[in-house]
Protein backbone atom coordinates (compact mmCIF):
# COMPACT_ATOMS: atom_id res chain seq x y z
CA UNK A 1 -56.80 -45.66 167.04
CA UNK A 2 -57.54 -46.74 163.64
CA UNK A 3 -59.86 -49.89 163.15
CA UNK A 4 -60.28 -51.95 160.36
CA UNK A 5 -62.96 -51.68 157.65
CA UNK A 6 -66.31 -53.34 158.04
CA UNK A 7 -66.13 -57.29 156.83
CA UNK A 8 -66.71 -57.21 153.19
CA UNK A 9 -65.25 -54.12 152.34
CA UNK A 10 -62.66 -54.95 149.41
CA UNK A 11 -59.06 -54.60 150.56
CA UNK A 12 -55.24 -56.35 149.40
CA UNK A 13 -52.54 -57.22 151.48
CA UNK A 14 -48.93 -56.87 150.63
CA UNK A 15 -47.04 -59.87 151.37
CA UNK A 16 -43.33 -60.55 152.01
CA UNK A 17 -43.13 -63.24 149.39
CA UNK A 18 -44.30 -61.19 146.53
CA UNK A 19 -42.47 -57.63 147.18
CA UNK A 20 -39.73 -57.47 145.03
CA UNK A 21 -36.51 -55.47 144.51
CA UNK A 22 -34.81 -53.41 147.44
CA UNK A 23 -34.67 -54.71 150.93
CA UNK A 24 -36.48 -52.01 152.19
CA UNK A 25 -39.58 -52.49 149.98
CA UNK A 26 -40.17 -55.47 153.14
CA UNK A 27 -41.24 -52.50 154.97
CA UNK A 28 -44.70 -52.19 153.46
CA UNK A 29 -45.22 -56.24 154.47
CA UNK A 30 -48.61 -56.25 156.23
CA UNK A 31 -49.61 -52.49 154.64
CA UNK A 32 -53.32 -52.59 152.51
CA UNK A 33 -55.13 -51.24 149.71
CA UNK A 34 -58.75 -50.69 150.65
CA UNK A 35 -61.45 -49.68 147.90
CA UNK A 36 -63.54 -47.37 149.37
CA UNK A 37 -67.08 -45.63 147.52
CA UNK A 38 -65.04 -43.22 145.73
CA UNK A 39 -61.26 -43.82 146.21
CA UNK A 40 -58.65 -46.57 147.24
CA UNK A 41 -56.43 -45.83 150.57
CA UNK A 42 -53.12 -47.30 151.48
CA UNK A 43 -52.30 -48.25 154.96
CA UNK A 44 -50.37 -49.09 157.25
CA UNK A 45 -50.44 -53.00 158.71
CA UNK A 46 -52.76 -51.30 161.54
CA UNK A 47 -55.38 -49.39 159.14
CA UNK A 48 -53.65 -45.95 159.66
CA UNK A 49 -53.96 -44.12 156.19
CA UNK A 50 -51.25 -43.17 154.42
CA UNK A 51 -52.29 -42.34 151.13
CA UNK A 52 -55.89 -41.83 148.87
CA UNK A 53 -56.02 -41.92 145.90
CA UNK A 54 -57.00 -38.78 143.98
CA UNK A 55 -60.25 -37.48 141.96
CA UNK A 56 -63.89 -37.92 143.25
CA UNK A 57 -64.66 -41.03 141.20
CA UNK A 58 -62.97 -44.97 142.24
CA UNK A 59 -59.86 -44.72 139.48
CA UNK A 60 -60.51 -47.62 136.80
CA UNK A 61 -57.07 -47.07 135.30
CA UNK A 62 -53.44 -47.40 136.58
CA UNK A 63 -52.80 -45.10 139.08
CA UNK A 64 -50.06 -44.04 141.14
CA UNK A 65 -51.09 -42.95 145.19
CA UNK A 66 -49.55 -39.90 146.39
CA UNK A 67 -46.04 -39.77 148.00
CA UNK A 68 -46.18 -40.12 152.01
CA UNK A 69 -43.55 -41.21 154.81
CA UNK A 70 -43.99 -44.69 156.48
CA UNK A 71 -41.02 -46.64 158.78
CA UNK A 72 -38.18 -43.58 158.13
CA UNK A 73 -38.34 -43.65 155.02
CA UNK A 74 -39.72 -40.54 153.15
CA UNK A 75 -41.07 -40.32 149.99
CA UNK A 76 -42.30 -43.87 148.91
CA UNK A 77 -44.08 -43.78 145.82
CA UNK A 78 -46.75 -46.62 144.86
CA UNK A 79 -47.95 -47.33 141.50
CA UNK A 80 -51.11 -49.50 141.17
CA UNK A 81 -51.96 -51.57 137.53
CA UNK A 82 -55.29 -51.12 136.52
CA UNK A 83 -57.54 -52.44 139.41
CA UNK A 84 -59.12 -56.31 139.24
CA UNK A 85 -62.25 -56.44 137.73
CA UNK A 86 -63.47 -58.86 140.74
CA UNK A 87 -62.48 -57.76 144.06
CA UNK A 88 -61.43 -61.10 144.90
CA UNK A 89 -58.62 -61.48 142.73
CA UNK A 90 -55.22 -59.72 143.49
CA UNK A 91 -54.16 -56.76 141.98
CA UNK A 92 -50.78 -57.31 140.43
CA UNK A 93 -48.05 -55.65 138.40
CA UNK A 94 -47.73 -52.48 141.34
CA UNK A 95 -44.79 -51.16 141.80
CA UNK A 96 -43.28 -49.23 145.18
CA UNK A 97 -39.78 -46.71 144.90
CA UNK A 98 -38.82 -44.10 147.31
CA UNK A 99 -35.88 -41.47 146.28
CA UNK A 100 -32.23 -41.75 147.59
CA UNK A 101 -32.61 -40.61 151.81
CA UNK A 102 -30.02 -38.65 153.52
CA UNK A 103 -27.98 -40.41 156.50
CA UNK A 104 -28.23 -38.97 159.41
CA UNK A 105 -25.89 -36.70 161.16
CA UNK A 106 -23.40 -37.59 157.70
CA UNK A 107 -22.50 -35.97 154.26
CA UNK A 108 -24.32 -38.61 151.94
CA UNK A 109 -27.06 -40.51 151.05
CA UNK A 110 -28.68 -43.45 150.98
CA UNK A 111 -29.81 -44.69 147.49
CA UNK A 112 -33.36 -44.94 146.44
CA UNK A 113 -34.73 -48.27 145.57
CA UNK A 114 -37.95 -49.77 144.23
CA UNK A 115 -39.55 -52.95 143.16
CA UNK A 116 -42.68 -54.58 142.37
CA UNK A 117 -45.51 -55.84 144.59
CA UNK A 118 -48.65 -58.20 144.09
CA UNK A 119 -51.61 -57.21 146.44
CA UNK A 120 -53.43 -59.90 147.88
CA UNK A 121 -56.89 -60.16 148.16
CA UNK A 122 -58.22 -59.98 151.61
CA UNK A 123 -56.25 -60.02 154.57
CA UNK A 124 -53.27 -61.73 153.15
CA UNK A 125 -50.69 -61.99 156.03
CA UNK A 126 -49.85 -65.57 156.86
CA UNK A 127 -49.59 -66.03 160.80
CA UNK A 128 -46.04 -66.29 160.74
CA UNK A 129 -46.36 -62.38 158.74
CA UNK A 130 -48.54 -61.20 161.27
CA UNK A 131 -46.15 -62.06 164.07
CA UNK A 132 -42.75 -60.24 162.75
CA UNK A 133 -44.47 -57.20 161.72
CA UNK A 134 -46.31 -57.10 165.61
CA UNK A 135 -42.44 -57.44 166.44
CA UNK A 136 -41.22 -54.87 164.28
């Protein structure tokens, strides 16, 4: 079972008030970004990795993780804007998409969508966040 990262390790929450665009982009509600010695993750609300970031070095320009799978959806792509300068200020300006998804068992799709995203620093969820995504 994945476990969190030690206490002061620098990590962003996303939170349902500031995803934007698609309906589905309120799937990544309660997912992080945590800076790590040489890369950033993404997770899922329970610390389960999803994607790293690439290159040996901690990326000090925009960057854009690498495509994974997370709630049936496949293919979510997540842009990050150039990371804060203090690791106590959220990182804003990201963006999230994911391509159009076949329906299951039918002859078409369903369309892709994206949006925008503001990380927040540290753990971010609100109570009442914590509680619907433990009920999802």
């Amino acid at each position: 079972m994945p476990t969190a990262p030690p206490p002061g390790t620098p990590r962003w929450t996303l939170n349902a008030a500031d995803i934007s665009g698609g309906s589905d982009g309120q799937l990544l509600v309660g997912c992080h970004i945590v800076q790590n010695a040489t890369n950033y993750t993404f997770t899922k609300p329970d610390w389960t990795v999803l994607a790293t970031s690439t290159g040996t070095t901690l990326p000090t320009a925009a960057f854009t993780f690498p495509t994974f799978n997370h709630r049936n959806i496949n293919g979510w792509s997540v842009g990050m804007s150039t990371p804060p300068t203090d690791t106590t200020q959220n990182w804003g300006a990201d963006s999230w998409s994911f391509p159009a998804q076949p329906l299951v068992e039918i002859e078409d799709t369903t369309p892709g969508q994206s949006g925008e995203f503001t990380a927040q620093a540290g753990s971010g969820l609100t109570g009442e966040e914590v509680a619907s995504y433990a009920k999802a």
